[in-house]
Protein backbone atom coordinates (compact mmCIF):
# COMPACT_ATOMS: atom_id res chain seq x y z
CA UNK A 1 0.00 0.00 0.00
CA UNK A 2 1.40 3.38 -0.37
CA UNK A 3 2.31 6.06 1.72
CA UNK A 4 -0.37 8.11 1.37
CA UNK A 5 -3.20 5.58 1.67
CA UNK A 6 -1.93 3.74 4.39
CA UNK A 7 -1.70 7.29 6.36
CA UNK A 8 -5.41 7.82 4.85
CA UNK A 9 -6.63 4.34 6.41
CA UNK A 10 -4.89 4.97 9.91
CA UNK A 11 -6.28 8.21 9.86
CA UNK A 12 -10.04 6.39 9.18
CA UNK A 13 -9.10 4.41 12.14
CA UNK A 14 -8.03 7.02 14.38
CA UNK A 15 -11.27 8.68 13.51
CA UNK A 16 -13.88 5.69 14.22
CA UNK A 17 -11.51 5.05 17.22
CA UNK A 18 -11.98 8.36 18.46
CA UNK A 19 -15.97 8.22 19.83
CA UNK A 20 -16.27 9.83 23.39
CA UNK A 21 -12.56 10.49 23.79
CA UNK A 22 -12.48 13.02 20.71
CA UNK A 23 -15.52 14.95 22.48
CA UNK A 24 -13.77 15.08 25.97
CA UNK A 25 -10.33 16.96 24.14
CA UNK A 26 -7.80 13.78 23.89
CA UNK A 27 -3.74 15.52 24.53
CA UNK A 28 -2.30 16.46 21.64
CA UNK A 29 -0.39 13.53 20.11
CA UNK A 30 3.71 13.61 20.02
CA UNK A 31 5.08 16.43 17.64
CA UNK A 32 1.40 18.32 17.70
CA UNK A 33 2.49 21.26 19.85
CA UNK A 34 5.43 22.29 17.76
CA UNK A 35 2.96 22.94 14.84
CA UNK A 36 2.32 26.12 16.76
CA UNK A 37 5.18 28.03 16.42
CA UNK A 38 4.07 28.63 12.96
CA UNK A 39 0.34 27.62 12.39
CA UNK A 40 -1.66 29.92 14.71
CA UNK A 41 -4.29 28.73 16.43
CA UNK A 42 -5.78 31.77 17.11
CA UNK A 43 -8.55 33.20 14.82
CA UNK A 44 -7.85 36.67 15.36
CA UNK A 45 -3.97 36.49 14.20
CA UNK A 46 -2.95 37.65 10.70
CA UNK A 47 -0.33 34.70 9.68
CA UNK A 48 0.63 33.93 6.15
CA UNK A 49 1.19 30.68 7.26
CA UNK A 50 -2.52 28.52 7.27
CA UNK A 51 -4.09 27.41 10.09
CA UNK A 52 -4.03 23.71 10.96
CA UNK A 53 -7.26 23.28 13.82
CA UNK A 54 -10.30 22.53 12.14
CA UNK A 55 -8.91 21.61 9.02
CA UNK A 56 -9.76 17.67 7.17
CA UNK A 57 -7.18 15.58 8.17
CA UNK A 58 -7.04 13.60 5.06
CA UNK A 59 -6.00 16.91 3.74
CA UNK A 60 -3.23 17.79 6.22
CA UNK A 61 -2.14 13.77 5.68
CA UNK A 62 -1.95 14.31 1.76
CA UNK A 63 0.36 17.47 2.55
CA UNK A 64 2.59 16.48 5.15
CA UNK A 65 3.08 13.27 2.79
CA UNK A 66 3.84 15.17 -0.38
CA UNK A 67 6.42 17.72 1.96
CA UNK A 68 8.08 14.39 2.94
CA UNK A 69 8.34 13.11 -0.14
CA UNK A 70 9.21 16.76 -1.92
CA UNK A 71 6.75 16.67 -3.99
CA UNK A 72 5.49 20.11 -2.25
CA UNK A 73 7.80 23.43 -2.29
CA UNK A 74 8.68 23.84 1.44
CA UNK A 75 11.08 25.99 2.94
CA UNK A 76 11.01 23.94 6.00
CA UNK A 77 7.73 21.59 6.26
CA UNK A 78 9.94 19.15 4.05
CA UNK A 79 12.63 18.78 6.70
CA UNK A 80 10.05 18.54 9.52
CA UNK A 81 7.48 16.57 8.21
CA UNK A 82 10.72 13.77 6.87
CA UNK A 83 10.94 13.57 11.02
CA UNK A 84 7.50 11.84 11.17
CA UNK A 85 6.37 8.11 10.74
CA UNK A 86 3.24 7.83 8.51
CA UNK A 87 1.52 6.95 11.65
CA UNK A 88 2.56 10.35 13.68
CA UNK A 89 1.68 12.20 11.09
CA UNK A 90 -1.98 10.79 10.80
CA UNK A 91 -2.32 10.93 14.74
CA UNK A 92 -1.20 14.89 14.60
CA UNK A 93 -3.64 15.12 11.49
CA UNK A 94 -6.87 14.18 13.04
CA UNK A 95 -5.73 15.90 16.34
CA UNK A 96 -5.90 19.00 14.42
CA UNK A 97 -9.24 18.04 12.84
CA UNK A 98 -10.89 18.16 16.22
CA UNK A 99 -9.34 21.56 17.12
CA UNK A 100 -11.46 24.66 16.77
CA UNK A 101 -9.87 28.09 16.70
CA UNK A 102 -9.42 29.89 19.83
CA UNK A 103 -11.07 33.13 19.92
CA UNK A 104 -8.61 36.54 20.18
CA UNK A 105 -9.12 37.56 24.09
């Protein structure tokens, strides 16, 4: 199977595994808090840089796969996301899903 569809299926799992403990706020997963530094969670902040919370994880899978694979310009996503096992990287993806923006305080 390849890359990006076995990251798609474990993400599928992840998801259907999920029930009650996605509505209770499960931890982030290994690597998810570093997205932050970048990727604002915030709604109010002006960032070139896109949000992650609340967005599909099949999408974030599909382009943290193509960054590790190069097939996605990158300045540095390529180096970072090459640190992640397919299986990380769909655990940080559906994290995200669940995530809604924080309101600016």
């Amino acid at each position: 199977m390849e890359p990006v569809k076995a990251a798609l299926a474990v993400v599928v799992l992840l998801v259907l595994a999920g029930g009650d403990a996605a509505a209770s706020g499960p931890p982030p997963p290994p690597g998810a808090t570093a997205c932050s530094g970048c990727h604002a969670a915030t709604a109010g902040i002006v960032t070139p840089v896109p949000r992650l919370v609340g967005r599909k994880p099949a999408d974030l899978v599909a382009a943290l796969q193509d960054f590790k694979a190069g097939r996605r310009p990158a300045t540095v996503m390529d180096r970072i996301a090459k640190g992640f096992s397919d299986a990380e990287i769909a655990a940080i993806a559906v994290w995200y899903g669940e995530q809604r923006p924080e309101r600016r305080r």
